[in-house]
PDB file of N, CA and C in Angstrom:
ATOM      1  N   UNK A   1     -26.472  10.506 -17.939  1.00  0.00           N
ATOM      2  CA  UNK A   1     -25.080  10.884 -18.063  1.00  0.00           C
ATOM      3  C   UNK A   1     -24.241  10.265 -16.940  1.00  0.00           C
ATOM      4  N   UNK A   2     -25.022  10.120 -15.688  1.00  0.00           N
ATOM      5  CA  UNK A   2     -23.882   9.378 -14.592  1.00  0.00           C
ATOM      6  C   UNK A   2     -23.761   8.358 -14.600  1.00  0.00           C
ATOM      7  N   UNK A   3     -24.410   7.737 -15.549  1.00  0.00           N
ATOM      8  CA  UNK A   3     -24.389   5.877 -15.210  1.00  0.00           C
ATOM      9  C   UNK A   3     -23.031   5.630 -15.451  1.00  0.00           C
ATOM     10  N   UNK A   4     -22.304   6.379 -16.513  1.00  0.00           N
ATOM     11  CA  UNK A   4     -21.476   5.864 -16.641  1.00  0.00           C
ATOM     12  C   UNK A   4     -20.274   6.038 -15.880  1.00  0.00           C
ATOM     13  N   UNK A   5     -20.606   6.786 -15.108  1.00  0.00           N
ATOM     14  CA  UNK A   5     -19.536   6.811 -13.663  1.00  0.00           C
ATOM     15  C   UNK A   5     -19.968   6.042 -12.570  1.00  0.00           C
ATOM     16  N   UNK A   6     -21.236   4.666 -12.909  1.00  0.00           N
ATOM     17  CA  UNK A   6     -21.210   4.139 -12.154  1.00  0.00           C
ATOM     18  C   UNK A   6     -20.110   3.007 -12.297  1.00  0.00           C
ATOM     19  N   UNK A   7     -20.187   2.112 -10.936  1.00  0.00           N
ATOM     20  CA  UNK A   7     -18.510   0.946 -10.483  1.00  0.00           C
ATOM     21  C   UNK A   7     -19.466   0.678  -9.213  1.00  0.00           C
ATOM     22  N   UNK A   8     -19.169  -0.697  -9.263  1.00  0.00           N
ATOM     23  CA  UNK A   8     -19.731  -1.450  -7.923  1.00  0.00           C
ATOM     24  C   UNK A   8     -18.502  -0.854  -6.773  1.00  0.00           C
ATOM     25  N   UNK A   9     -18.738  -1.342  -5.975  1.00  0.00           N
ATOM     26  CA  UNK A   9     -18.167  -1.411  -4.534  1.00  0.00           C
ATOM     27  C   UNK A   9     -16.537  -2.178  -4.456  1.00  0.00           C
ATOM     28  N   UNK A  10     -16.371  -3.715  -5.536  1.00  0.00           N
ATOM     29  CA  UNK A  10     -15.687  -3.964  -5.920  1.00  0.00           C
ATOM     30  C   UNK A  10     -14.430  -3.138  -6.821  1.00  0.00           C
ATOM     31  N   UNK A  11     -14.917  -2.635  -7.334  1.00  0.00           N
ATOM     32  CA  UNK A  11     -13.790  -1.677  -8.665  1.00  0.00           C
ATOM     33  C   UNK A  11     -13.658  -0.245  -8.259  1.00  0.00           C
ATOM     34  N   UNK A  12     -14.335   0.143  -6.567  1.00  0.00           N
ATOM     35  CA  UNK A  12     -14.166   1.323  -6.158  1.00  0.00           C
ATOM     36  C   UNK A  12     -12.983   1.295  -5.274  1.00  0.00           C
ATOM     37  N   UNK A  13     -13.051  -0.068  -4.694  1.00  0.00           N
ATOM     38  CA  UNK A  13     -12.124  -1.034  -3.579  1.00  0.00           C
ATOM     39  C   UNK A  13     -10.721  -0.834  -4.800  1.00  0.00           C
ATOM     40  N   UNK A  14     -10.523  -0.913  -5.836  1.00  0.00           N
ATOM     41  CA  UNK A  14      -9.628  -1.564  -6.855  1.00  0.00           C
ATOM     42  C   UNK A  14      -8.957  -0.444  -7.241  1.00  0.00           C
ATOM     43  N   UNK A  15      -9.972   0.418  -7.742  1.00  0.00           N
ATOM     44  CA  UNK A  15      -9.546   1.666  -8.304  1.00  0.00           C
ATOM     45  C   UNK A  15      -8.764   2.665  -7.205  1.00  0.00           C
ATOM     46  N   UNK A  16      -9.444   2.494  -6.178  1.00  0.00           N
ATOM     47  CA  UNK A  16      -8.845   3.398  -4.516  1.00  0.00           C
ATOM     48  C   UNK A  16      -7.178   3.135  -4.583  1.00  0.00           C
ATOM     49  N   UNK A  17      -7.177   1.714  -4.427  1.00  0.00           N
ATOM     50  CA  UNK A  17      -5.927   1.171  -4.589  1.00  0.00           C
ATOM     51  C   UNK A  17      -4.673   1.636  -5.840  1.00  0.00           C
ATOM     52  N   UNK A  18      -5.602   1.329  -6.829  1.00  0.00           N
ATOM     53  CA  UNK A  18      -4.399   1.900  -8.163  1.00  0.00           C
ATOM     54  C   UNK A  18      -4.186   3.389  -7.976  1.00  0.00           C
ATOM     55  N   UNK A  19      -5.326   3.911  -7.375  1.00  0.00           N
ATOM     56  CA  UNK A  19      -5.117   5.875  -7.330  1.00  0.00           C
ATOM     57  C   UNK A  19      -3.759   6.032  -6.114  1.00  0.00           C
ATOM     58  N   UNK A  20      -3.793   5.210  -5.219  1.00  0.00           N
ATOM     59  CA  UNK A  20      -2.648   5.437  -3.797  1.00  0.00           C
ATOM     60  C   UNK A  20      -1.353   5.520  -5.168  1.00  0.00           C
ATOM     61  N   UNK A  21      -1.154   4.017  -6.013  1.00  0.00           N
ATOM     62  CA  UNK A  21       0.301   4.080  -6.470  1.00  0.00           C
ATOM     63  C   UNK A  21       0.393   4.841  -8.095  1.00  0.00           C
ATOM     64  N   UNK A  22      -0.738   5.891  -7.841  1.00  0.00           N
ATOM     65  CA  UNK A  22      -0.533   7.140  -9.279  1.00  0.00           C
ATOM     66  C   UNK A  22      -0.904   5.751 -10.800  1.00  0.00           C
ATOM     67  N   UNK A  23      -1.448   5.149 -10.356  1.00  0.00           N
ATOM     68  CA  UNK A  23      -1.496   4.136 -11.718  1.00  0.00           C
ATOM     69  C   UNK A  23      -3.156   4.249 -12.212  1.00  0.00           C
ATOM     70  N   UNK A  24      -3.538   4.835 -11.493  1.00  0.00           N
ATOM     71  CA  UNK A  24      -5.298   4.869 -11.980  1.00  0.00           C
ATOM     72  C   UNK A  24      -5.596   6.411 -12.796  1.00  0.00           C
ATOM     73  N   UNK A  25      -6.519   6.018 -14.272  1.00  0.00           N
ATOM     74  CA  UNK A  25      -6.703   6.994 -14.914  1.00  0.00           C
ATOM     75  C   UNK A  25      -7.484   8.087 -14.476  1.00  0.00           C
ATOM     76  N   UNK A  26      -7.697   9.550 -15.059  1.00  0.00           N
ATOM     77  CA  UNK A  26      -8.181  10.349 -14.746  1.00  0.00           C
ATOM     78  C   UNK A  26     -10.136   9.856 -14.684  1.00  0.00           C
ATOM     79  N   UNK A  27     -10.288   9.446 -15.797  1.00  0.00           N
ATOM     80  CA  UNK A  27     -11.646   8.621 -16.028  1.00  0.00           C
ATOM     81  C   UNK A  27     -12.006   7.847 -14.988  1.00  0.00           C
ATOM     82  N   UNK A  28     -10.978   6.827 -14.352  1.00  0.00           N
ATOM     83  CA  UNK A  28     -11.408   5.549 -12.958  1.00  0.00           C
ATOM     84  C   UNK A  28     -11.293   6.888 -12.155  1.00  0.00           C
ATOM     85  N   UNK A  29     -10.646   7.792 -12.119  1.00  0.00           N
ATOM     86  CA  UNK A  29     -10.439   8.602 -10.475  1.00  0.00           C
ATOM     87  C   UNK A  29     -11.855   9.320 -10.407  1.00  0.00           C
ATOM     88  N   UNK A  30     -12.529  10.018 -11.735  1.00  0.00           N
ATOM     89  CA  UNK A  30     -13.971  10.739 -11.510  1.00  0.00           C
ATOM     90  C   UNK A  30     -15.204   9.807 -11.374  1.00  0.00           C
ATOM     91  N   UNK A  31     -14.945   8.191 -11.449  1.00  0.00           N
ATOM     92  CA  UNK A  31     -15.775   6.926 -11.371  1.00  0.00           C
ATOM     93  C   UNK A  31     -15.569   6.657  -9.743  1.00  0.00           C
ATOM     94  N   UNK A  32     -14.234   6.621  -9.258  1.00  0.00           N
ATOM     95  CA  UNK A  32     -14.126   6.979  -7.235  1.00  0.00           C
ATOM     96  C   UNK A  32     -14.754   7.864  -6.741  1.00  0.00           C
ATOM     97  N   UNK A  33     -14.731   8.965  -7.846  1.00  0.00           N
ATOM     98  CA  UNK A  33     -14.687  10.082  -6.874  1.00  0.00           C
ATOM     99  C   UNK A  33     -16.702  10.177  -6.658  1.00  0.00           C
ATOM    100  N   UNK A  34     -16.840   9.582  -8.150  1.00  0.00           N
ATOM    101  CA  UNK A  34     -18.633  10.013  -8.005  1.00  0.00           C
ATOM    102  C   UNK A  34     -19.493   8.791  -6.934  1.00  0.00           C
ATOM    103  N   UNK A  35     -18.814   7.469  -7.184  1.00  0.00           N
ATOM    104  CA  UNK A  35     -19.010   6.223  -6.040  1.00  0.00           C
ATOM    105  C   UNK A  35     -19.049   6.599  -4.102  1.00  0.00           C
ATOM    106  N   UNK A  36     -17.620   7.203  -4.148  1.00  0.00           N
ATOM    107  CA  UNK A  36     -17.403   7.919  -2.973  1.00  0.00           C
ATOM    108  C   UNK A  36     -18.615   9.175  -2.142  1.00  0.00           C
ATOM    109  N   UNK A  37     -19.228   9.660  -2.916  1.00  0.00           N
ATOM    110  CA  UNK A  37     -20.095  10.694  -3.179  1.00  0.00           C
ATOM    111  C   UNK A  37     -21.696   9.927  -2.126  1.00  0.00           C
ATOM    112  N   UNK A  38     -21.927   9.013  -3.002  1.00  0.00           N
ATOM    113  CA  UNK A  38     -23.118   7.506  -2.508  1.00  0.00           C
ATOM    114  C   UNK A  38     -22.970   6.528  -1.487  1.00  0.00           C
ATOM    115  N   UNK A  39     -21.579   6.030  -1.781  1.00  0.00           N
ATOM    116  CA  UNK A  39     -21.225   5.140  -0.447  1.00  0.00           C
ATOM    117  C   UNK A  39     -20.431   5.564   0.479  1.00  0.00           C
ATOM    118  N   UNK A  40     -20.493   5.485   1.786  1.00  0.00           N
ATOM    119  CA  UNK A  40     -20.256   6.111   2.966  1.00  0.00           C
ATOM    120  C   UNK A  40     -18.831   4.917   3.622  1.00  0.00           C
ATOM    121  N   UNK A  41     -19.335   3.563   2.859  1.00  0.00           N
ATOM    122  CA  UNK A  41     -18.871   2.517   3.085  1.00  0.00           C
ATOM    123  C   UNK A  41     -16.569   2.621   2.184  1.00  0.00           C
ATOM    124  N   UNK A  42     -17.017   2.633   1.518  1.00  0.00           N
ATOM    125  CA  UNK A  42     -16.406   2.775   0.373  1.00  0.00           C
ATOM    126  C   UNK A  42     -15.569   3.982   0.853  1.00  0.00           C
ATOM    127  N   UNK A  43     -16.037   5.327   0.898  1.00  0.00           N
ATOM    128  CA  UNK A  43     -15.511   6.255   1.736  1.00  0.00           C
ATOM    129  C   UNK A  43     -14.429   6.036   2.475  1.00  0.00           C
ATOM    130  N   UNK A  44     -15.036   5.412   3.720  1.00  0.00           N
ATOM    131  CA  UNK A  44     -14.495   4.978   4.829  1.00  0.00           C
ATOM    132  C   UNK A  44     -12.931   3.874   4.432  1.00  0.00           C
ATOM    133  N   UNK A  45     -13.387   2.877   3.794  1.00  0.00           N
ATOM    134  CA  UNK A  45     -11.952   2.345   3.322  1.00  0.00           C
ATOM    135  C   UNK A  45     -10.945   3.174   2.433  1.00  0.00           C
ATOM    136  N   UNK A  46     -11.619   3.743   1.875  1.00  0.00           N
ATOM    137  CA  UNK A  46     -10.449   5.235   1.317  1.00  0.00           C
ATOM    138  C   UNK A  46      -9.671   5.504   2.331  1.00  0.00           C
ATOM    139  N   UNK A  47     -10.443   6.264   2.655  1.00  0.00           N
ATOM    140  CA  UNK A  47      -9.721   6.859   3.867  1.00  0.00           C
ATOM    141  C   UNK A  47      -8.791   5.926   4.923  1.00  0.00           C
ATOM    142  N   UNK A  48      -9.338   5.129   5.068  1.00  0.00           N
ATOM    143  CA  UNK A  48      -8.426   4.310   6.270  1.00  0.00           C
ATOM    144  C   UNK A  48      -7.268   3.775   4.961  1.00  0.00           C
ATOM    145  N   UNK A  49      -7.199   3.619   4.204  1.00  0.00           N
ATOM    146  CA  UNK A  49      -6.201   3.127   3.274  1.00  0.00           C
ATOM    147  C   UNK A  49      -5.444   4.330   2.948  1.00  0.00           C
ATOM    148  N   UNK A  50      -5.847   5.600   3.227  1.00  0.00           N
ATOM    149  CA  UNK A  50      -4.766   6.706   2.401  1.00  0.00           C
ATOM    150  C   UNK A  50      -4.147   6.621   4.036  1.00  0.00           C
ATOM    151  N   UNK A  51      -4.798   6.512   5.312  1.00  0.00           N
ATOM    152  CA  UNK A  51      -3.926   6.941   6.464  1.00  0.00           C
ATOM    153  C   UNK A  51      -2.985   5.810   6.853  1.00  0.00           C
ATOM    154  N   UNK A  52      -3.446   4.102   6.268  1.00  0.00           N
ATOM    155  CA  UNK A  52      -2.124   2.824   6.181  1.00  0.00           C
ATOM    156  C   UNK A  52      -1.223   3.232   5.478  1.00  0.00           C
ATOM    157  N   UNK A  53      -1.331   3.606   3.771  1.00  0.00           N
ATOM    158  CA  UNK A  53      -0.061   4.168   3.473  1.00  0.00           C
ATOM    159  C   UNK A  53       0.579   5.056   3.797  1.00  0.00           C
ATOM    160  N   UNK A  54       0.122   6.060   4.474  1.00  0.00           N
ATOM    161  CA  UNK A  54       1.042   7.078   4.618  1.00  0.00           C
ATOM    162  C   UNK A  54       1.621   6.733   6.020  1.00  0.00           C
ATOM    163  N   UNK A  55       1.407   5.978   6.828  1.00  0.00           N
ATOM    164  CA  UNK A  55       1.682   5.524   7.892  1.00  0.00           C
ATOM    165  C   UNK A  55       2.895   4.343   7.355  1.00  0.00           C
ATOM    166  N   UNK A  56       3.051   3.508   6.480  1.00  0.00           N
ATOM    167  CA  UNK A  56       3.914   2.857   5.605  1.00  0.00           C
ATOM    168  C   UNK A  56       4.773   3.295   5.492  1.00  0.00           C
ATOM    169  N   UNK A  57       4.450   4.577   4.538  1.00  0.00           N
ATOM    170  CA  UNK A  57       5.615   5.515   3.901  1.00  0.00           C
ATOM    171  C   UNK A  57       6.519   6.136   4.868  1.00  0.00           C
ATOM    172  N   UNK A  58       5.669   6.389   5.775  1.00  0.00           N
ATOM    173  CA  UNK A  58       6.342   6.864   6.911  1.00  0.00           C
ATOM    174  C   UNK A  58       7.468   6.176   7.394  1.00  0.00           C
ATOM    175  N   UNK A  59       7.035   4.872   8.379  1.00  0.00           N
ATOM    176  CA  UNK A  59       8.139   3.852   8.777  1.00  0.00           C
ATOM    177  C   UNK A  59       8.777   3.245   7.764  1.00  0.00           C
ATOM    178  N   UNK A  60       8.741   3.039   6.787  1.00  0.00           N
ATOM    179  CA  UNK A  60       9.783   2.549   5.621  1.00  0.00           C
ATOM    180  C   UNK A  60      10.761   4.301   5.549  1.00  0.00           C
ATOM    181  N   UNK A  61      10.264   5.255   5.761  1.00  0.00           N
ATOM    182  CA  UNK A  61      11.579   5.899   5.267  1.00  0.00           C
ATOM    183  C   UNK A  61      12.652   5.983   6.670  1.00  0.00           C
ATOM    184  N   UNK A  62      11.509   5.895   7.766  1.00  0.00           N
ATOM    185  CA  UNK A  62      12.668   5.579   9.084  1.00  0.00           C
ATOM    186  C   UNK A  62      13.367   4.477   9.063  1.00  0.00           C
ATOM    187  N   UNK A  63      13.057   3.417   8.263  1.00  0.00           N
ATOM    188  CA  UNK A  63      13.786   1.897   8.188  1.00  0.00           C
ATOM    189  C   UNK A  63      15.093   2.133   7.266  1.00  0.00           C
ATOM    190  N   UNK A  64      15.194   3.019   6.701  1.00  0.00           N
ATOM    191  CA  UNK A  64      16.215   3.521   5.770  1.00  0.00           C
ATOM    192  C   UNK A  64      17.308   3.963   6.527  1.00  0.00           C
ATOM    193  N   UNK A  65      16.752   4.999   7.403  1.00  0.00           N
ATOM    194  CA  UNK A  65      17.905   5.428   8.234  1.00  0.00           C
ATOM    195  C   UNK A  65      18.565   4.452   9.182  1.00  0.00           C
ATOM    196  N   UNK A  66      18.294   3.513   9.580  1.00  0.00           N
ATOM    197  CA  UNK A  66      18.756   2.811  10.633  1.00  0.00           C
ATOM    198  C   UNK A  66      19.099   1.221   9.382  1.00  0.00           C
ATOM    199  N   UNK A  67      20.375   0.885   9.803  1.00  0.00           N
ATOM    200  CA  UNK A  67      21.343  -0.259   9.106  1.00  0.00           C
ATOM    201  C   UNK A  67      21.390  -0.987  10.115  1.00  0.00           C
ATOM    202  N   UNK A  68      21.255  -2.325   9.656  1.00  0.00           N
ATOM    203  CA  UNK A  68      21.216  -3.203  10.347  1.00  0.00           C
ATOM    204  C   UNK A  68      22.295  -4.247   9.852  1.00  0.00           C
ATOM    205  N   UNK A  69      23.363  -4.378  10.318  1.00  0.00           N
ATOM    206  CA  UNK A  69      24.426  -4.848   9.915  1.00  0.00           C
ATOM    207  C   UNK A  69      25.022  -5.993  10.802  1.00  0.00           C
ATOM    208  N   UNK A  70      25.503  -7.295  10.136  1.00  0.00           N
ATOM    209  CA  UNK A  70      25.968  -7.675  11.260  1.00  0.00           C
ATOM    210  C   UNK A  70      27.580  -7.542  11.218  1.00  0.00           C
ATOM    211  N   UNK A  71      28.088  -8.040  12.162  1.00  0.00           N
ATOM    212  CA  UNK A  71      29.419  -7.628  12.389  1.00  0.00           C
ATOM    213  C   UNK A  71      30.259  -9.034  11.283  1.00  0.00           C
ATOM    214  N   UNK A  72      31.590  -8.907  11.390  1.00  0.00           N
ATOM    215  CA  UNK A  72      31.989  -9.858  11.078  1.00  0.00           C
ATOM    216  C   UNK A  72      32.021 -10.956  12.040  1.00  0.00           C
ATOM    217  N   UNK A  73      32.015 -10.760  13.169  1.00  0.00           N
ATOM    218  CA  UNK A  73      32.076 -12.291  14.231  1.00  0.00           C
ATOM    219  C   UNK A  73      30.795 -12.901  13.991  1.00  0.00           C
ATOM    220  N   UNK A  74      29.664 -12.401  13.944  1.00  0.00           N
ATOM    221  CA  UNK A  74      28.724 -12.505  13.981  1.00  0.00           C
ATOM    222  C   UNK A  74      28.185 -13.422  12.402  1.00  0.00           C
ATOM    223  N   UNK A  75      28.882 -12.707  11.504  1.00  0.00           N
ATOM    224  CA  UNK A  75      28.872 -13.343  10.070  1.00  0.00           C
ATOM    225  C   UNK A  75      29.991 -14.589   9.976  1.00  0.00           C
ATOM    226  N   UNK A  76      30.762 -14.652  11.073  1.00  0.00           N
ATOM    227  CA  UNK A  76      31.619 -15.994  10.809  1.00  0.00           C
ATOM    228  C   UNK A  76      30.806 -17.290  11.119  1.00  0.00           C
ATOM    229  N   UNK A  77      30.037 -16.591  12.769  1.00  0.00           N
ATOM    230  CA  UNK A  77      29.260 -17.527  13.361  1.00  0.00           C
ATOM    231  C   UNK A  77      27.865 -18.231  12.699  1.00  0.00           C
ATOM    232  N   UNK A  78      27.715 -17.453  12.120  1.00  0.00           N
ATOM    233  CA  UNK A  78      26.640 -18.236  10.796  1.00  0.00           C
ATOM    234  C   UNK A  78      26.712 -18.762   9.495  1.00  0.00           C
ATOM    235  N   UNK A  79      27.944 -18.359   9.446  1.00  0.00           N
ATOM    236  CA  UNK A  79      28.329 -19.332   8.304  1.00  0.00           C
ATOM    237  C   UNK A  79      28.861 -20.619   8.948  1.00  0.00           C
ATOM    238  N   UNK A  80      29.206 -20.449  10.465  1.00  0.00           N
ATOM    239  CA  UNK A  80      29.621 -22.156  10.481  1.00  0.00           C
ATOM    240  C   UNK A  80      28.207 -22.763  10.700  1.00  0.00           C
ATOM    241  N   UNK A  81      27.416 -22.345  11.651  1.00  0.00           N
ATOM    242  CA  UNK A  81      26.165 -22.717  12.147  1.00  0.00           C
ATOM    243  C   UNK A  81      25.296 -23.422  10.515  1.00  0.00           C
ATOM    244  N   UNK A  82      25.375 -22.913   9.846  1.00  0.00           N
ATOM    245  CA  UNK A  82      24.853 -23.163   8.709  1.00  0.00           C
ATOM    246  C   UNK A  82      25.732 -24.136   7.919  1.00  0.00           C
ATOM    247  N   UNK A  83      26.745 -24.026   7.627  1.00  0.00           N
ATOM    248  CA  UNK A  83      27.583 -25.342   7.253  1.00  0.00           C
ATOM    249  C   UNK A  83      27.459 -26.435   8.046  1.00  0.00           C
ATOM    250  N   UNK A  84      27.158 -26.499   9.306  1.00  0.00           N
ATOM    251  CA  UNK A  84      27.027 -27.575  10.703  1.00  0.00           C
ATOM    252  C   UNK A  84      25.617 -28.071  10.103  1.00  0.00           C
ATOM    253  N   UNK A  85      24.581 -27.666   9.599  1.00  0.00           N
ATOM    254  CA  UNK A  85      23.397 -27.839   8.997  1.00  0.00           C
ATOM    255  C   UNK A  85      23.239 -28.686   8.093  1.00  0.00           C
ATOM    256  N   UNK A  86      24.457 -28.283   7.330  1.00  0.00           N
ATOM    257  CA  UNK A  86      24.514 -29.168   5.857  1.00  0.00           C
ATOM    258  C   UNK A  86      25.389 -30.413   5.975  1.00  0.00           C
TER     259      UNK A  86
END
């Protein structure tokens, strides 16, 4: 009955990934979850991949708050700099 929740190391790597952006089926998630169970290896990149994204998610929503704008002098000065180019 478990074979068929077996997945190499490759498609556990794959599937980990599609489960972070909600795109992996309930079927691939109990094929992670039983892989995860055996490899310690596999595990381990889970995990360090759920704590990169959320570490992502994190600084992308602080990058939101802070605008980075340039001024208009600043936007004159590159449009000549760049016309001087051409």
């Amino acid at each position: 009955m478990f074979k068929f929740f077996k997945i190499t190391c490759d498609e556990a790597t794959t599937i980990c990934d599609k489960s972070q952006y909600g795109e992996a089926s309930v079927y691939e998630k109990l094929q992670l979850n039983w892989h995860l169970l055996t490899c310690k290896i596999c595990a381990l990149y889970t995990k360090q991949n759920r704590k990169m994204s959320d570490l992502f998610k994190l600084k992308s929503k602080d990058c939101k708050k802070h605008t980075a704008c340039l001024s208009s002098k600043d936007k004159e000065n590159l449009k000549e700099q760049l016309n001087k180019l051409n």
